[in-house]
N, C-alpha and C. Protein backbone atom coordinates (compact mmCIF):
# COMPACT_ATOMS: atom_id res chain seq x y z
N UNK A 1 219.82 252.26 -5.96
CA UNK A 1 218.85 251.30 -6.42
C UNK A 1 218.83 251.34 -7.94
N UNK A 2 218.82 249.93 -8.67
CA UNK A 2 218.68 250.03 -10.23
C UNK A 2 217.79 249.24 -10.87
N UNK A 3 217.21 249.36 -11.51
CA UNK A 3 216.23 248.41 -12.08
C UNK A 3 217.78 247.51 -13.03
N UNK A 4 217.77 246.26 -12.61
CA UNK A 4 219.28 245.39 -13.11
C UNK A 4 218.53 244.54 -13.77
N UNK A 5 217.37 243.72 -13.76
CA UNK A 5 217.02 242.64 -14.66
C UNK A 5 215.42 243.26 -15.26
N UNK A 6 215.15 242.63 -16.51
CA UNK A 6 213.83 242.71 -16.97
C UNK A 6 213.50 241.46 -17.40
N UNK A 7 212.72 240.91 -17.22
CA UNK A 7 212.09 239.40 -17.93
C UNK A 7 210.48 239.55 -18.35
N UNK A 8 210.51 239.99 -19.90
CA UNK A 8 209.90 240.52 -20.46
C UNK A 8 208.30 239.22 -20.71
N UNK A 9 207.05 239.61 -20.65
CA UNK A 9 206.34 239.06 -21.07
C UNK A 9 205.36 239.59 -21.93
N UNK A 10 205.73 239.35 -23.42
CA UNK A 10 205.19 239.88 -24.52
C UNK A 10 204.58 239.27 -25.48
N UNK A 11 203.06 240.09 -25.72
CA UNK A 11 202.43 239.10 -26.30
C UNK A 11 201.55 240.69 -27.22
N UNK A 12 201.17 240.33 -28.61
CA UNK A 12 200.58 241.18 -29.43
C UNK A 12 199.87 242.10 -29.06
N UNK A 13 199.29 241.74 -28.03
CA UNK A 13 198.09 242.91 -27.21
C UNK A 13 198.32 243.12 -26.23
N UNK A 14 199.26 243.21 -25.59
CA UNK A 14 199.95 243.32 -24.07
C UNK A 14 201.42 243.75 -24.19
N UNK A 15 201.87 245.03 -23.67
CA UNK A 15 203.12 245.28 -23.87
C UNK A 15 203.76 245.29 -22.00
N UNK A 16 203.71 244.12 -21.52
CA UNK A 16 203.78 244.54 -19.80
C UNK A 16 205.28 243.57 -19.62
N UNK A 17 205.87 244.03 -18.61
CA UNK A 17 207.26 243.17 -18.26
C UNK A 17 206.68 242.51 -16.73
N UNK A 18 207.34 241.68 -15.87
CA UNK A 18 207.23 241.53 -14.81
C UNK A 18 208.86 242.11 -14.37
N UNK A 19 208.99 243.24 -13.55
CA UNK A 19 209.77 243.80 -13.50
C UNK A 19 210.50 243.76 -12.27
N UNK A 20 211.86 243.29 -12.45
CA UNK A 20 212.32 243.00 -10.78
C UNK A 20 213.34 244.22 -10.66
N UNK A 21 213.75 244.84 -9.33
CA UNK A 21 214.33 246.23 -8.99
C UNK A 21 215.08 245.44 -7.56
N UNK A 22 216.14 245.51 -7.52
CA UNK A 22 217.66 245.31 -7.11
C UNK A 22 218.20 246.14 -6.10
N UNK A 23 218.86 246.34 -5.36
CA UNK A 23 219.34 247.47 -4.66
C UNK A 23 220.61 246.52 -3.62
N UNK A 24 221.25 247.24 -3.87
CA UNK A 24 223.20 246.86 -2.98
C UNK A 24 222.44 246.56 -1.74
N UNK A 25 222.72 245.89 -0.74
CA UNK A 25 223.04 245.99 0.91
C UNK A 25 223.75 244.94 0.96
N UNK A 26 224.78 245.22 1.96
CA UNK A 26 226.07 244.30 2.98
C UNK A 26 227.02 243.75 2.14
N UNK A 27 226.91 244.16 0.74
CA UNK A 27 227.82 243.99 -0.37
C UNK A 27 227.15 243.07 -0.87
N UNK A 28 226.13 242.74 -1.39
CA UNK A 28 225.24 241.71 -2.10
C UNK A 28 224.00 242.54 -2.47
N UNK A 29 223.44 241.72 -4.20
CA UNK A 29 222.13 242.31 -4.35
C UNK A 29 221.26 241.98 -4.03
N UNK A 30 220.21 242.01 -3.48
CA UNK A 30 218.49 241.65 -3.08
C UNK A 30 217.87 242.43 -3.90
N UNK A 31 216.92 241.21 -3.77
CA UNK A 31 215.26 241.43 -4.67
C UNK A 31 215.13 242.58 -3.46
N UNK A 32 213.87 243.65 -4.32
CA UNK A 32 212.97 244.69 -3.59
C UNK A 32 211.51 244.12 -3.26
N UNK A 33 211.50 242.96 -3.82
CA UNK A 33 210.12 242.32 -3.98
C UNK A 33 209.65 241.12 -3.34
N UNK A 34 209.08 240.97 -2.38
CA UNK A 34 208.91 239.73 -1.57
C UNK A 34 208.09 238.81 -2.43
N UNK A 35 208.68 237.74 -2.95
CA UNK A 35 207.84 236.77 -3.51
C UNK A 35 207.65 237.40 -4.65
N UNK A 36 207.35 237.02 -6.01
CA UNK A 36 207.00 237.68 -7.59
C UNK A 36 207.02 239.16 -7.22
N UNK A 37 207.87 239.51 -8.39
CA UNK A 37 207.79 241.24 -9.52
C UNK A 37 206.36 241.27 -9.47
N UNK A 38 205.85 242.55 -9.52
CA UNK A 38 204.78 243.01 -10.67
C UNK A 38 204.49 242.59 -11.71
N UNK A 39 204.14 242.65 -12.28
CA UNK A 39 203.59 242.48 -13.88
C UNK A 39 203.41 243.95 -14.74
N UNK A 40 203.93 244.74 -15.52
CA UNK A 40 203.75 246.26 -16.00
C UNK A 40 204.16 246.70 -16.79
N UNK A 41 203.59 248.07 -17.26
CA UNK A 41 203.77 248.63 -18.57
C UNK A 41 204.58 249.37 -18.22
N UNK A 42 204.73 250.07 -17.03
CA UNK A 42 205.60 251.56 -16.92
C UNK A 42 206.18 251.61 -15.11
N UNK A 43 207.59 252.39 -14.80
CA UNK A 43 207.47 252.56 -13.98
C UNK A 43 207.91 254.14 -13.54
N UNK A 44 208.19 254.97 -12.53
CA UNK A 44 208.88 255.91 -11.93
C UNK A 44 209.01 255.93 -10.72
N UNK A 45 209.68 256.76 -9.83
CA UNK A 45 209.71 256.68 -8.73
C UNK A 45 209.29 258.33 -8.18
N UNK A 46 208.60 257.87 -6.70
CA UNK A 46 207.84 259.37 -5.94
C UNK A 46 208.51 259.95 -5.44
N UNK A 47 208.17 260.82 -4.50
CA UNK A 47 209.04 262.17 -4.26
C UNK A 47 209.14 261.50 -2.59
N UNK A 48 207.99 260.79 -2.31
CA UNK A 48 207.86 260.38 -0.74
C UNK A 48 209.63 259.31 -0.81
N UNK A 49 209.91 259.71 0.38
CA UNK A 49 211.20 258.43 1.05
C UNK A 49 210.57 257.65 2.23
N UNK A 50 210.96 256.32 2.50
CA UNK A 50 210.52 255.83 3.08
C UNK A 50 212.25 254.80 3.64
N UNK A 51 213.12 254.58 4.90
CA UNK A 51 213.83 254.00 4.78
C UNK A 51 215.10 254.22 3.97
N UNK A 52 215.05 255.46 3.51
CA UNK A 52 216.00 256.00 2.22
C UNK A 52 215.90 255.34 1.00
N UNK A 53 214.66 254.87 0.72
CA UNK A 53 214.15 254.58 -0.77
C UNK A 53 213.16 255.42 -1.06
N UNK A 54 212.69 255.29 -2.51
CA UNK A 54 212.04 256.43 -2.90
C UNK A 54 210.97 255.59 -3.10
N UNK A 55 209.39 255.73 -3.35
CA UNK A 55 208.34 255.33 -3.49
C UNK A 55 208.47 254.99 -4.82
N UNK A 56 208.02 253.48 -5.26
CA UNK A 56 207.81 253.40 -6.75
C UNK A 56 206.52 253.05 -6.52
N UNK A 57 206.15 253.84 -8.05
CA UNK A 57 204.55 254.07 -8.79
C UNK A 57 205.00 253.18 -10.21
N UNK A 58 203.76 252.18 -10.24
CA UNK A 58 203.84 251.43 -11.48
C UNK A 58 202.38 251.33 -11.95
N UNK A 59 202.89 250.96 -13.29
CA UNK A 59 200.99 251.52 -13.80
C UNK A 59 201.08 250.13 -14.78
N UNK A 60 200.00 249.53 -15.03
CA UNK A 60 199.57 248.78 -16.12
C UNK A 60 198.26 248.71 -16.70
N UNK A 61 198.28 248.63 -18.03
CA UNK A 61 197.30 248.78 -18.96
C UNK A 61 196.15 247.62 -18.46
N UNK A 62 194.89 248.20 -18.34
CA UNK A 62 193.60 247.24 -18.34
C UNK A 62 193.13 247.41 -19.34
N UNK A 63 192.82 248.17 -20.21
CA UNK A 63 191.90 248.67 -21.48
C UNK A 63 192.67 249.36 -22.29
N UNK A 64 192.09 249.84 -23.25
CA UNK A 64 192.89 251.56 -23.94
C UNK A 64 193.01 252.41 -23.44
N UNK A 65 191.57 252.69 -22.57
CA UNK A 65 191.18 253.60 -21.90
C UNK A 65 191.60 253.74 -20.45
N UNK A 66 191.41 252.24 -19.59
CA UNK A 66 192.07 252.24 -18.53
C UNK A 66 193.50 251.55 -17.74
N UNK A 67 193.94 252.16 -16.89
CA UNK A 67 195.17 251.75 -16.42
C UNK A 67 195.20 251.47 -14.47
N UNK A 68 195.69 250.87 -14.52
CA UNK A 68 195.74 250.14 -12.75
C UNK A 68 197.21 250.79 -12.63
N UNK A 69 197.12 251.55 -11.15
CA UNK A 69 198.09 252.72 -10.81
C UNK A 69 198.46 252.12 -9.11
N UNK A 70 199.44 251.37 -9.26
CA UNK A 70 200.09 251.10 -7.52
C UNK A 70 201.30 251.67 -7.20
N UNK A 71 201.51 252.50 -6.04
CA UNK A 71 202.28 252.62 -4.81
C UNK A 71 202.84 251.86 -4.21
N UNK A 72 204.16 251.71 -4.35
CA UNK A 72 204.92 250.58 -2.99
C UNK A 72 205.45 251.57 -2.28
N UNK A 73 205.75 251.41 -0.84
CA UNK A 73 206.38 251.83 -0.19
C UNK A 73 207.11 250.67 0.57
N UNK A 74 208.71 251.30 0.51
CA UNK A 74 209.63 250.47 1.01
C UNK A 74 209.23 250.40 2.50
N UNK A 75 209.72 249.57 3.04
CA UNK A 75 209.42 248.87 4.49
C UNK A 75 210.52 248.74 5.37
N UNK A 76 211.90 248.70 4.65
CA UNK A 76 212.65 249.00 5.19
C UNK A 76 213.84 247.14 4.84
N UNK A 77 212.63 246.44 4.02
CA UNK A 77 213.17 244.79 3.81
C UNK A 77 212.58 245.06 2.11
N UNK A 78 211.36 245.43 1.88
CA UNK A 78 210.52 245.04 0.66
C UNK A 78 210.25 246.28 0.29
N UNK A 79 209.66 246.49 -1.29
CA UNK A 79 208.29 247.64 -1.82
C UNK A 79 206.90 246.60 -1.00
N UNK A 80 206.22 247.09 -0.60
CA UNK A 80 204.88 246.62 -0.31
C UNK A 80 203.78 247.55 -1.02
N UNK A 81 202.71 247.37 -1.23
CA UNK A 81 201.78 247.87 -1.47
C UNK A 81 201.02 249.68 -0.77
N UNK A 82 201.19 250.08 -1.63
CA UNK A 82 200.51 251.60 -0.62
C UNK A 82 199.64 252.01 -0.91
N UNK A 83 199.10 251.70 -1.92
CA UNK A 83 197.79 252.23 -2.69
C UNK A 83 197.51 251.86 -4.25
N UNK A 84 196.01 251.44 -4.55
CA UNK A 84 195.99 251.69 -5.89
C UNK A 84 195.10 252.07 -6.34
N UNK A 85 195.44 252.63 -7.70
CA UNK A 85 194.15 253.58 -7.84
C UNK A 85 194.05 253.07 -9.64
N UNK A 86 192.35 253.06 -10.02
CA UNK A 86 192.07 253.33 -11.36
C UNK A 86 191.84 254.36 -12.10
N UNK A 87 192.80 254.59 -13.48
CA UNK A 87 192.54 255.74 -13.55
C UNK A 87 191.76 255.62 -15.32
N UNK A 88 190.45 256.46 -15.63
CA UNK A 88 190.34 255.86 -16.63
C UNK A 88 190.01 257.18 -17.70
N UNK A 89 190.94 257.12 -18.77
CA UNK A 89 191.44 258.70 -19.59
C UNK A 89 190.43 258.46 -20.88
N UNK A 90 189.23 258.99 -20.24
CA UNK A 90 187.95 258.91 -21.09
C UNK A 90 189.01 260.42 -22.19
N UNK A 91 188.33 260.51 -23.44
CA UNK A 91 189.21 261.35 -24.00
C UNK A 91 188.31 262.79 -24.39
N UNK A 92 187.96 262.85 -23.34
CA UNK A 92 187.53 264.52 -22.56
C UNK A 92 188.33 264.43 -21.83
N UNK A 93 188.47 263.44 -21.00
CA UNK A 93 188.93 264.25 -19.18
C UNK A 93 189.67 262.81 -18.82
N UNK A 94 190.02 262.27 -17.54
CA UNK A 94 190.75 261.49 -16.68
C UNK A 94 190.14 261.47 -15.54
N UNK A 95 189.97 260.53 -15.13
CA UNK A 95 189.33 260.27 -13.80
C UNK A 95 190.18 259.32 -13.07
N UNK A 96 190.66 259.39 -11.80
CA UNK A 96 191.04 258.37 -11.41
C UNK A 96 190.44 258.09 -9.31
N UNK A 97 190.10 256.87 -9.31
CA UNK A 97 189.59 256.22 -7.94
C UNK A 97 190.66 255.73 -7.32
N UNK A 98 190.13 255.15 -6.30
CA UNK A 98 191.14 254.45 -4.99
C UNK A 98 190.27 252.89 -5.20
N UNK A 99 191.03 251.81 -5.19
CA UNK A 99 190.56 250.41 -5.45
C UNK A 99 191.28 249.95 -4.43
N UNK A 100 190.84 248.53 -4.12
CA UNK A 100 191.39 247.74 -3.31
C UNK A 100 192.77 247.03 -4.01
N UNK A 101 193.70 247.26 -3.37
CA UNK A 101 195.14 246.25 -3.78
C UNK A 101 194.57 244.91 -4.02
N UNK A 102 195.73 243.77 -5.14
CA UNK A 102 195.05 242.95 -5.16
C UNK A 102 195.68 242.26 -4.08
């Protein structure tokens, strides 16, 4: 699997891409993404497998302070949604919740 395209949307106060992620099957590439990329600042991938893909975690900026933190888990066709969480890095400490996907 490679992250192969970026189509960047950049604007002075927003550093986020909508980010599309690629992967070989039957000798052709497919989208990982049913219908629109994400929208995001950052990505990595988890330790969980799902289908012999690895879980991607993507995070994007809401504030200075806060960031929106989602889980896909592959399905075995798509990343779908697995969780998201807010996390907000008050600058004592970090807190982060469980929110509803949008």
């Amino acid at each position: 699997m490679t992250p192969s395209s970026w189509e960047c949307l950049r604007s002075e106060e927003c550093r986020t891409c909508e980010t599309w992620l690629f992967r070989r099957a039957n000798g052709a590439w497919v989208k990982m993404f049913d219908g629109e990329a994400p929208v995001i600042s950052s990505f990595g991938f988890g330790r969980h497998v799902s289908h012999d893909v690895h879980d991607l975690v993507t995070t994007a900026s809401l504030s200075a302070a806060k960031s929106n933190y989602v889980v896909y888990v592959f399905d075995g066709k798509f990343y779908r949604s697995g969780g998201c969480y807010e996390v907000d890095a008050d600058a004592a400490k970090k807190s982060a919740k469980k929110v509803a996907c949008p």
